[in-house]
PDB file of N, CA and C in Angstrom:
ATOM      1  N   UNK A   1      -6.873 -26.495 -86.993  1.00  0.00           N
ATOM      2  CA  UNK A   1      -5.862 -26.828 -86.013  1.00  0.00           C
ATOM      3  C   UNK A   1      -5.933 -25.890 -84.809  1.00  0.00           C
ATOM      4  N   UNK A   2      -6.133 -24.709 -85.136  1.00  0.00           N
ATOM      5  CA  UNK A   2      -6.333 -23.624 -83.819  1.00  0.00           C
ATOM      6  C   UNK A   2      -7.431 -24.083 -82.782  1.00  0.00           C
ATOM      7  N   UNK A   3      -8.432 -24.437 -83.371  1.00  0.00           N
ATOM      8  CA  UNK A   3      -9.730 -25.065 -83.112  1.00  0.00           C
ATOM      9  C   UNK A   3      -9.134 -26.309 -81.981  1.00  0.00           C
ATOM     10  N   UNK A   4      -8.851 -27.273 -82.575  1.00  0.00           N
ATOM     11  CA  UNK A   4      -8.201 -28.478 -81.650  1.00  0.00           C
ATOM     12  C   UNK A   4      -7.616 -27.710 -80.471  1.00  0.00           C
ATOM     13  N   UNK A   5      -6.548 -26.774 -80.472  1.00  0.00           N
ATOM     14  CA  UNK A   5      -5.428 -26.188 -79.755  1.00  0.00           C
ATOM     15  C   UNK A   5      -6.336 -25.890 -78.751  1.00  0.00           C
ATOM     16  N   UNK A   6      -7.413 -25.141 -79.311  1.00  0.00           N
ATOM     17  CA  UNK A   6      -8.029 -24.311 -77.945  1.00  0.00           C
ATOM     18  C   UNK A   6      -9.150 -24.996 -77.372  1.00  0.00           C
ATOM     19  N   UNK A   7      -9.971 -26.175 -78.022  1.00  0.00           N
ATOM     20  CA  UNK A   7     -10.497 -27.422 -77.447  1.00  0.00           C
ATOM     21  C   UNK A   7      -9.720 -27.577 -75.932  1.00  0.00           C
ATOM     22  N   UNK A   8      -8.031 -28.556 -76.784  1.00  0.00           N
ATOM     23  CA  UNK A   8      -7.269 -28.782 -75.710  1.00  0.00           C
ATOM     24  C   UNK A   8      -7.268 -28.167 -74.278  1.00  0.00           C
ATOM     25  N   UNK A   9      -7.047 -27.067 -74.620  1.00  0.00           N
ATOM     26  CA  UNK A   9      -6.661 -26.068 -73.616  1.00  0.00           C
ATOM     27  C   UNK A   9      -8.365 -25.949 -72.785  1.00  0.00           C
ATOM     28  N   UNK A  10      -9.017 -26.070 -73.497  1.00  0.00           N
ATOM     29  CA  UNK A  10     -10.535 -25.695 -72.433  1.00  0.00           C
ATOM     30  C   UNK A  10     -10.286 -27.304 -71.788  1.00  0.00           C
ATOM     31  N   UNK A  11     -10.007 -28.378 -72.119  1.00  0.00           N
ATOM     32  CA  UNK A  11     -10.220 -29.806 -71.591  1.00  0.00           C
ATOM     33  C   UNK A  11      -9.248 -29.526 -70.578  1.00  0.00           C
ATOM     34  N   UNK A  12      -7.891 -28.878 -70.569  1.00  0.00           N
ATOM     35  CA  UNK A  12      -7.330 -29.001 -69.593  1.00  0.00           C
ATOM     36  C   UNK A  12      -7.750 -28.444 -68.359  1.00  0.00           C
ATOM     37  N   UNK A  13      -8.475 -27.208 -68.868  1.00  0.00           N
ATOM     38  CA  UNK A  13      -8.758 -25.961 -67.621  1.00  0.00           C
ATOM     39  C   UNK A  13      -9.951 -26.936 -66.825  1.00  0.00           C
ATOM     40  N   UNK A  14     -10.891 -27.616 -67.739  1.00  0.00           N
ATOM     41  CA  UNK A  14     -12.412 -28.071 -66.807  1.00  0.00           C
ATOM     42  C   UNK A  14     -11.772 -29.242 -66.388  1.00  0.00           C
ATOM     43  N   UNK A  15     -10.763 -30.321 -66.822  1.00  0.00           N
ATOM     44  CA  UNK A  15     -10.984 -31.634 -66.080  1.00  0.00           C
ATOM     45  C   UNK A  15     -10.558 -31.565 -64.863  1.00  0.00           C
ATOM     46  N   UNK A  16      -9.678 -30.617 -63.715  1.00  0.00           N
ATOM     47  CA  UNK A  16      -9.592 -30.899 -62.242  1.00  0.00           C
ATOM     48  C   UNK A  16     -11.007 -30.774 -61.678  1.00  0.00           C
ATOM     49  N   UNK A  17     -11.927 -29.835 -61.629  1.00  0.00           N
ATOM     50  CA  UNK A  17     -13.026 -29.570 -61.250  1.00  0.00           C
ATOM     51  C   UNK A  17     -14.077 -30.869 -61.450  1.00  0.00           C
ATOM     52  N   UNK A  18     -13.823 -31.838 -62.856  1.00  0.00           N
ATOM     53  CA  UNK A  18     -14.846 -33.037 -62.951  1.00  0.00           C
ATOM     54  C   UNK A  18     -13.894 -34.037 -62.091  1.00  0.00           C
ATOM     55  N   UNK A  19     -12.697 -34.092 -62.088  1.00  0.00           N
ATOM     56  CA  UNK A  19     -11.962 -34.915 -61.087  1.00  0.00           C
ATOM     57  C   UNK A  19     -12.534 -34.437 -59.957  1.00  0.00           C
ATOM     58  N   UNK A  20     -12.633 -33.803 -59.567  1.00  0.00           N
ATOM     59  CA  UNK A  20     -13.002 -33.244 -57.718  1.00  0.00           C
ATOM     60  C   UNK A  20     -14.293 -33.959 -57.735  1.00  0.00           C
ATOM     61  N   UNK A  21     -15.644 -33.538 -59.016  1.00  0.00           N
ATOM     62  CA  UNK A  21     -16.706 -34.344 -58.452  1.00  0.00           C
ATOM     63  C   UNK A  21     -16.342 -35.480 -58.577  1.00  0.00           C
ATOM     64  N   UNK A  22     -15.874 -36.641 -59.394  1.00  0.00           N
ATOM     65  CA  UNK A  22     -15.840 -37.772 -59.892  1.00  0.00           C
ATOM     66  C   UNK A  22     -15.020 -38.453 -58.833  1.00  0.00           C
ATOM     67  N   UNK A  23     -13.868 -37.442 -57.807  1.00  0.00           N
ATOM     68  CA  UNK A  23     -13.547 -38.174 -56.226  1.00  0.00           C
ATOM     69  C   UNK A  23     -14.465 -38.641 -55.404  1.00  0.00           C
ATOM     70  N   UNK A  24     -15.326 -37.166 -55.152  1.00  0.00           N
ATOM     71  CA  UNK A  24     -16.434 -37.252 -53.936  1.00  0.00           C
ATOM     72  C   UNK A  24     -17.170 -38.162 -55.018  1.00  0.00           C
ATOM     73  N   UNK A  25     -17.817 -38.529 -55.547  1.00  0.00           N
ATOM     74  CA  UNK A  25     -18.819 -39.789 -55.978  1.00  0.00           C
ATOM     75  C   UNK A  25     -18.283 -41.071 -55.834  1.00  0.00           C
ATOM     76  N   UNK A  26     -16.834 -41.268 -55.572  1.00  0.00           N
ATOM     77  CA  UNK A  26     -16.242 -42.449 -56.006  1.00  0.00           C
ATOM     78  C   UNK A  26     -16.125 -42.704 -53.907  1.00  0.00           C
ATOM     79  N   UNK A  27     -16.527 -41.782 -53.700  1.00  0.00           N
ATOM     80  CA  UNK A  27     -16.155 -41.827 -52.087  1.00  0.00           C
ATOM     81  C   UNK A  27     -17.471 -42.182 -51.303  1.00  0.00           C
ATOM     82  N   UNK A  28     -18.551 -41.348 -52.009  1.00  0.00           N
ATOM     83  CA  UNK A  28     -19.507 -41.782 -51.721  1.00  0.00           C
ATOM     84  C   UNK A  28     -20.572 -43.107 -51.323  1.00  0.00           C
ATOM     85  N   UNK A  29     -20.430 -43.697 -49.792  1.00  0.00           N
ATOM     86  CA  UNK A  29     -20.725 -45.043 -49.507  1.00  0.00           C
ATOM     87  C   UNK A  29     -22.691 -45.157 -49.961  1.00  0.00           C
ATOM     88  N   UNK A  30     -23.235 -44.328 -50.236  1.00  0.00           N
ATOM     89  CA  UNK A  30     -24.591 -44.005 -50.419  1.00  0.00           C
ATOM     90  C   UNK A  30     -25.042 -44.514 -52.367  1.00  0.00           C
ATOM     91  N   UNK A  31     -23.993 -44.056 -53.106  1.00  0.00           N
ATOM     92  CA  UNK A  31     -24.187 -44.028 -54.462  1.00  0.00           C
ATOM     93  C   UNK A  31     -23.128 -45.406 -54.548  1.00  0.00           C
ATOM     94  N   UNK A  32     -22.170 -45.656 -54.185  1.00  0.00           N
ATOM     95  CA  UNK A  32     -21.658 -46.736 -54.656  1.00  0.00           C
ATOM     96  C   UNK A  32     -21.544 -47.869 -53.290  1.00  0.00           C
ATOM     97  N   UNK A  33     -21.895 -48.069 -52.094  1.00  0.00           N
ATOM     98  CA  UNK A  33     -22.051 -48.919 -51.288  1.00  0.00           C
ATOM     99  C   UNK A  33     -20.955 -49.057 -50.666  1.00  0.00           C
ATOM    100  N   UNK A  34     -20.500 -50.444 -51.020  1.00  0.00           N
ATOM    101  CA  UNK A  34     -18.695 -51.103 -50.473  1.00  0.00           C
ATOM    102  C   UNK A  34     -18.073 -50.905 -51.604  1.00  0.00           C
ATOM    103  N   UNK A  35     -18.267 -50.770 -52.462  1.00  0.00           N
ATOM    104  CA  UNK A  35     -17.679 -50.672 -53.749  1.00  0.00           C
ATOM    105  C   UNK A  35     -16.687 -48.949 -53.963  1.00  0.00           C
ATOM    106  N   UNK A  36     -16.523 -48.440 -52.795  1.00  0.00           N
ATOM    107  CA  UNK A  36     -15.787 -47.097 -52.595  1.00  0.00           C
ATOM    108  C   UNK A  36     -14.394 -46.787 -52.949  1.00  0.00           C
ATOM    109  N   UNK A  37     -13.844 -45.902 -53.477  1.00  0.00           N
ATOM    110  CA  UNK A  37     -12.243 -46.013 -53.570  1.00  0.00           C
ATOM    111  C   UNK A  37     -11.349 -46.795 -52.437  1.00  0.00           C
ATOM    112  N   UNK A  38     -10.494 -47.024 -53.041  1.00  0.00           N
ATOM    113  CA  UNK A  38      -9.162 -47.148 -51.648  1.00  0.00           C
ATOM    114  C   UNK A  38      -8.387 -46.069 -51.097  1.00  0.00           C
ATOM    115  N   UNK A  39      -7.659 -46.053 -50.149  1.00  0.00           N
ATOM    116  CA  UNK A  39      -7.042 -45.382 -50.175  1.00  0.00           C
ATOM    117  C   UNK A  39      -5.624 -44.656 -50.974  1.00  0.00           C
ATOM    118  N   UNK A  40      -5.254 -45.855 -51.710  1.00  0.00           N
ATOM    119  CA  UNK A  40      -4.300 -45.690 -53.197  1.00  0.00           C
ATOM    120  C   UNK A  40      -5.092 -45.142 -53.753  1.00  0.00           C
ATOM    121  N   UNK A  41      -6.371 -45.423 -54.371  1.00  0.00           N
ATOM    122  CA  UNK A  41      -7.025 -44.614 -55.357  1.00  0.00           C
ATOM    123  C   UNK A  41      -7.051 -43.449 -55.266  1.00  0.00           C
ATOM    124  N   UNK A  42      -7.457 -43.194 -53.715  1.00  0.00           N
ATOM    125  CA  UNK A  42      -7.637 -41.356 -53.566  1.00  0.00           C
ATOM    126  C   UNK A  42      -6.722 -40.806 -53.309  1.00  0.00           C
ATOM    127  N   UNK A  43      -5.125 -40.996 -53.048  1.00  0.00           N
ATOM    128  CA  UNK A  43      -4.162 -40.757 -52.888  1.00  0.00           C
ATOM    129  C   UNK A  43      -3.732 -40.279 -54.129  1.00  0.00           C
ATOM    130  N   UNK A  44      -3.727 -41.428 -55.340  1.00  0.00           N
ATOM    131  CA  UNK A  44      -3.413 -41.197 -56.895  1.00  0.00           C
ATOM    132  C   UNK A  44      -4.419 -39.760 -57.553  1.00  0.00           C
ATOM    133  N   UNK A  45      -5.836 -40.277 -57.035  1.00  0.00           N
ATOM    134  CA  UNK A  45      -6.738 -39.323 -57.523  1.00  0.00           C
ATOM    135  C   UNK A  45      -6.456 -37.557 -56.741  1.00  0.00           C
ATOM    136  N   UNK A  46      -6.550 -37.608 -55.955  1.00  0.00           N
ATOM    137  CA  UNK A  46      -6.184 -36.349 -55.117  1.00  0.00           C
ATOM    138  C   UNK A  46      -4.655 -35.654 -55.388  1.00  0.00           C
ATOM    139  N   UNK A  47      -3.601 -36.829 -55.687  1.00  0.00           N
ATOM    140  CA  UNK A  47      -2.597 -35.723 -55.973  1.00  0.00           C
ATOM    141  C   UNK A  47      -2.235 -35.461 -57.909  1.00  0.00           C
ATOM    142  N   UNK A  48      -2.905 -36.368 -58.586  1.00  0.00           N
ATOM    143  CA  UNK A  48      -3.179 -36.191 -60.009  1.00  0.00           C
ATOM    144  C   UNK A  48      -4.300 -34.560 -60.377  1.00  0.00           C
ATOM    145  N   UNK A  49      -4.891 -34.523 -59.494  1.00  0.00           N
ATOM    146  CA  UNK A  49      -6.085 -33.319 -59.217  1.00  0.00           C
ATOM    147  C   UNK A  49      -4.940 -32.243 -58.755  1.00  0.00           C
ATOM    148  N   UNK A  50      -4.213 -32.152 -57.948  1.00  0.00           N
ATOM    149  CA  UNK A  50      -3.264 -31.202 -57.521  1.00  0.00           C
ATOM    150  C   UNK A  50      -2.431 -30.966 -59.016  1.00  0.00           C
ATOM    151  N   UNK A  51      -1.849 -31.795 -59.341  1.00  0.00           N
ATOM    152  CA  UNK A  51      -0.995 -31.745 -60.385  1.00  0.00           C
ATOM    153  C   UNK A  51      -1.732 -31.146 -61.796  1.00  0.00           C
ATOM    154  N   UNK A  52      -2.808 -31.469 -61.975  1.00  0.00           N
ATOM    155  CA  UNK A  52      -3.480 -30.610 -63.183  1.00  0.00           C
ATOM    156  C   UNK A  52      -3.851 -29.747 -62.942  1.00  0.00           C
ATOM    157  N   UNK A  53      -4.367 -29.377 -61.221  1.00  0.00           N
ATOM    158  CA  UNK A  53      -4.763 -27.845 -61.468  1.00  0.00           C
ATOM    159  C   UNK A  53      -3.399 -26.946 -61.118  1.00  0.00           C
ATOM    160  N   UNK A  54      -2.343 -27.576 -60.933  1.00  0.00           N
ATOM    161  CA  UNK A  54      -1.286 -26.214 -60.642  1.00  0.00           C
ATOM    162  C   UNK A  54      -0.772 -25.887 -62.477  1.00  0.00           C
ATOM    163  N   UNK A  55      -1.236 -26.988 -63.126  1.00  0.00           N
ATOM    164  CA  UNK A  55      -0.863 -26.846 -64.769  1.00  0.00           C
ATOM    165  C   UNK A  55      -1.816 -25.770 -65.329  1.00  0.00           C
ATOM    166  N   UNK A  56      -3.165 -26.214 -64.642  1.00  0.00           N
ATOM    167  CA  UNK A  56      -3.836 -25.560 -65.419  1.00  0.00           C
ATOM    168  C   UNK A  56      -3.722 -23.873 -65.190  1.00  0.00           C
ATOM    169  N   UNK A  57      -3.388 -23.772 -64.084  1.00  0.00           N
ATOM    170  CA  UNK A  57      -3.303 -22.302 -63.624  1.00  0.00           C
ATOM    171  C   UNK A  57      -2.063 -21.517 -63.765  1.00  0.00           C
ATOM    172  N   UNK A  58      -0.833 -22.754 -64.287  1.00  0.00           N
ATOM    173  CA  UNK A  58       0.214 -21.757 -64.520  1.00  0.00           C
ATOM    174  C   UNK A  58      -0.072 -22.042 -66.401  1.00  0.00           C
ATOM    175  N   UNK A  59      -1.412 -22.476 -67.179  1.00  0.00           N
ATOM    176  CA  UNK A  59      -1.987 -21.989 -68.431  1.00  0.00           C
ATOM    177  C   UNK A  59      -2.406 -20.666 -68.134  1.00  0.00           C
ATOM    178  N   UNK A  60      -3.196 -20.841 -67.682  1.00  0.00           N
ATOM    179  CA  UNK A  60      -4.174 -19.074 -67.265  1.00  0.00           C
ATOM    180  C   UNK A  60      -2.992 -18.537 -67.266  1.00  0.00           C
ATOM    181  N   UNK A  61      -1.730 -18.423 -65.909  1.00  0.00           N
ATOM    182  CA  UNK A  61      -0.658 -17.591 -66.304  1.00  0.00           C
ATOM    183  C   UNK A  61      -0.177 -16.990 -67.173  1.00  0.00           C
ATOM    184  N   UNK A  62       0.164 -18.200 -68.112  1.00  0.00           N
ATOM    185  CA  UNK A  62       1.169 -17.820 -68.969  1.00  0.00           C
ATOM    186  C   UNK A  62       0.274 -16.822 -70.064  1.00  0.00           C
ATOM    187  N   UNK A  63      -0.946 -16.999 -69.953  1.00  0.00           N
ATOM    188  CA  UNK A  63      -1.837 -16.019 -71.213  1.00  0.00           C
ATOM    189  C   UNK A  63      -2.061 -15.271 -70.772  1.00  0.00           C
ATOM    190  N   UNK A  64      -1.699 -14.381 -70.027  1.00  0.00           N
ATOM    191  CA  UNK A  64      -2.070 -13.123 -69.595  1.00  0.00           C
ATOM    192  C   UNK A  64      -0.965 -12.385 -69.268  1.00  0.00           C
ATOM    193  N   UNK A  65       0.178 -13.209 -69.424  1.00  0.00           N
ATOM    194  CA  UNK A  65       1.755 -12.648 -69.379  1.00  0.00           C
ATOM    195  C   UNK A  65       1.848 -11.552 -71.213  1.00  0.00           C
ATOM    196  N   UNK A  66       2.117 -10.220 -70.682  1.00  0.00           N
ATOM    197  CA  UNK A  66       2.930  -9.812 -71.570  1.00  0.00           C
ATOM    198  C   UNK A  66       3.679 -10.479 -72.690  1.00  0.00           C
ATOM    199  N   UNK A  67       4.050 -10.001 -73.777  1.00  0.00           N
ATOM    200  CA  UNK A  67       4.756 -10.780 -74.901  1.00  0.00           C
ATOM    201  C   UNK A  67       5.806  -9.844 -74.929  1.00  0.00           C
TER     202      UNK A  67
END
């Protein structure tokens, strides 16, 4: 179970960083053509990316806080 816990916790810390590439590719008119996000998409995608990395960093926080 500790094992899972700290899985979790590494999935949370790396997925804004694969969101950031997985924006710019989805933006990219070269790799995907016309077939590019919308602007809802990158709106959703860009502030979902904000929202996990201010989580993920008030994680880092909280583990390095005193007990």
């Amino acid at each position: 179970m500790t094992m899972l816990y700290y899985a979790a916790m590494l999935n949370g810390v790396l997925a804004p960083p694969l969101m950031i590439l997985i924006l710019f590719i989805a933006n990219n008119t070269k790799i995907l053509g016309k077939h590019t996000n919308s602007w809802f998409s990158n709106t959703l995608g860009i502030f979902i990316t904000i929202l996990m990395s201010a989580i993920s960093l008030g994680l880092i926080y909280s583990l390095f806080q005193p007990k």
